[in-house]
Protein backbone atom coordinates (compact mmCIF):
# COMPACT_ATOMS: atom_id res chain seq x y z
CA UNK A 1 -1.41 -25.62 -57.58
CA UNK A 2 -1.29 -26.91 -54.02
CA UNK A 3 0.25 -23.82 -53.09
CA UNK A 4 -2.65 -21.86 -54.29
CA UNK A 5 -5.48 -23.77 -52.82
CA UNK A 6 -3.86 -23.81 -49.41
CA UNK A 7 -3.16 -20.12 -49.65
CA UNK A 8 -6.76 -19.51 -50.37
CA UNK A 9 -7.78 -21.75 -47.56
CA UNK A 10 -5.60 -20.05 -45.16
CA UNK A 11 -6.66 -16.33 -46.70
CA UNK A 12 -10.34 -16.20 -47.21
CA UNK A 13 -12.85 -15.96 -44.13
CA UNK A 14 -14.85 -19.07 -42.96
CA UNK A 15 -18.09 -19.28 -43.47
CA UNK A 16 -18.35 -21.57 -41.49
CA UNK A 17 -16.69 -22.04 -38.34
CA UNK A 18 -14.35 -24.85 -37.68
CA UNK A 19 -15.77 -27.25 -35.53
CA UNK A 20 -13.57 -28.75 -33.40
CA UNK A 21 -9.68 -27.59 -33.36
CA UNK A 22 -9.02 -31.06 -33.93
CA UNK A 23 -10.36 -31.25 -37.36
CA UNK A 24 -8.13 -27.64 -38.28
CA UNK A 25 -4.51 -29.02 -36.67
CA UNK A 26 -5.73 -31.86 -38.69
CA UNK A 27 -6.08 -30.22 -41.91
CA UNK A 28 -2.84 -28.30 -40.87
CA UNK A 29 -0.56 -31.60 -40.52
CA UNK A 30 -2.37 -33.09 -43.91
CA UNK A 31 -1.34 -29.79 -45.89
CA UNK A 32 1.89 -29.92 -44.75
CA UNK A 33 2.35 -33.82 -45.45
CA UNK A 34 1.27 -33.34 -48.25
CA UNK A 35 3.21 -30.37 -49.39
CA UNK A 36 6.20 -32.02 -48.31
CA UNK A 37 5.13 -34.90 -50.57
CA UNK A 38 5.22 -32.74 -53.71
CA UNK A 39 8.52 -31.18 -52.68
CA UNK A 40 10.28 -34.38 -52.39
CA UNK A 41 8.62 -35.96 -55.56
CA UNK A 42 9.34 -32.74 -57.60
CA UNK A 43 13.29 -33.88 -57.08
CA UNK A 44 13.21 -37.11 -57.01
CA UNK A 45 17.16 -37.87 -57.45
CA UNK A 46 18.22 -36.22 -54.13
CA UNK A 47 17.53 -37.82 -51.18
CA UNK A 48 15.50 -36.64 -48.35
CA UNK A 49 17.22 -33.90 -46.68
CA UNK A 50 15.47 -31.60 -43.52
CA UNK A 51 16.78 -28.60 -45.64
CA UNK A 52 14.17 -28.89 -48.62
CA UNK A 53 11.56 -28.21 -46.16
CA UNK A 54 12.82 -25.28 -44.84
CA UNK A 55 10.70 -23.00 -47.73
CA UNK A 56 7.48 -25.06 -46.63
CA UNK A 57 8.14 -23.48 -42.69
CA UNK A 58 8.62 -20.32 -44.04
CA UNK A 59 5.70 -20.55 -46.20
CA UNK A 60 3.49 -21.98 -43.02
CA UNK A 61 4.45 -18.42 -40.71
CA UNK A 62 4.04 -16.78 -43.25
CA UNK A 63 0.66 -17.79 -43.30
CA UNK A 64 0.50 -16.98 -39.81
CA UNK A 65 1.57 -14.17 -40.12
CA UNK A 66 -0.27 -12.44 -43.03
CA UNK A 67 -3.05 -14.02 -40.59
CA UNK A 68 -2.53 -11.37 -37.77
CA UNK A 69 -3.24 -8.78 -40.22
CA UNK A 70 -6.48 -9.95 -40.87
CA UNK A 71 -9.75 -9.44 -38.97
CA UNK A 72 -11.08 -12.51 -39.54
CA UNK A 73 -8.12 -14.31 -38.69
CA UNK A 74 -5.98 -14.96 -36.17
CA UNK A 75 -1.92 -16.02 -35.84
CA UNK A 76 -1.68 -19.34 -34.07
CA UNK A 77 1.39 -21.07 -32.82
CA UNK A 78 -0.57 -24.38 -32.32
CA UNK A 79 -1.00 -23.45 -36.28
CA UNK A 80 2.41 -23.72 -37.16
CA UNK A 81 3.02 -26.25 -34.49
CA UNK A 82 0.72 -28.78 -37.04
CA UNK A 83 2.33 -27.03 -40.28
CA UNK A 84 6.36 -28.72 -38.86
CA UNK A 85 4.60 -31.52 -37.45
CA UNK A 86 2.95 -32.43 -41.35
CA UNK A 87 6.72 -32.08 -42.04
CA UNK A 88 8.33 -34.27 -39.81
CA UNK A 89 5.72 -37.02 -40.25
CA UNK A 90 6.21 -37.30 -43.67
CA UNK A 91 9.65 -38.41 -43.29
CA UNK A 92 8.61 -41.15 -41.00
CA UNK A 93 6.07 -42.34 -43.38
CA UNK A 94 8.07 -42.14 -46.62
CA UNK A 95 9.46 -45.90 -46.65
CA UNK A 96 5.66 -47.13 -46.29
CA UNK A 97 5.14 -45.05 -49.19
CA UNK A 98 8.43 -46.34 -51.52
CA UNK A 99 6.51 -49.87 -51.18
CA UNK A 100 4.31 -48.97 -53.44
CA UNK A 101 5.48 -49.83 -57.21
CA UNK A 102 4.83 -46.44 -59.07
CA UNK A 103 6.20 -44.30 -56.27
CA UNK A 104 9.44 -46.22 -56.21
CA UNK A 105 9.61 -45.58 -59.89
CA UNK A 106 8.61 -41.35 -59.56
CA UNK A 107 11.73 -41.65 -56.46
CA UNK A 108 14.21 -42.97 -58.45
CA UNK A 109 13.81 -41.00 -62.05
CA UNK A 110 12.64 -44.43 -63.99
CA UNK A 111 9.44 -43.02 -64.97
CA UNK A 112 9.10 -43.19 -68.99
């Protein structure tokens, strides 16, 4: 589902334009986070490894460059630049995450 509603995001034209490129490299390094949330917590008995993410940069040029193609869009390097950094945060911010009780559970398979 995530998949979808990004790919529509990054496929349909804006109608309205976004306001500071702050706020899109934002949204960028959120989808990405996030995506690489889902991946990890979709198999949670292996352990973080850089090579699960690997689909989620291919997925982010992709976007890019489908995006090239388009006339109302436009391939960005600063783009996928925010995609690998929502991946390499996420990493860094995954033992804040494990504190929390139901988290720990999803991680470790103890989920009834």
């Amino acid at each position: 589902m995530a998949l979808l509603v990004i790919s529509y995001l990054a496929f349909t034209p804006l109608d309205t334009p976004v306001v500071t490129e702050f706020n899109d490299k934002l949204s960028h390094i959120v989808a990405f986070f996030t995506l690489a949330f889902l991946v990890d917590f979709s198999w949670p008995r292996s352990k973080w490894k850089p090579i699960k993410y690997l689909p989620l940069f291919g997925y982010g040029l992709f976007i890019e460059v489908v995006q090239a193609f388009m006339p109302h869009r436009l391939f960005s390097t600063w783009d996928l630049v925010a995609d690998i950094l929502g991946l390499l945060i996420y990493p860094l911010v995954l033992p804040l995450l494990l504190r929390i009780p139901r988290l720990q559970q999803l991680r470790h398979g103890t989920v009834k």
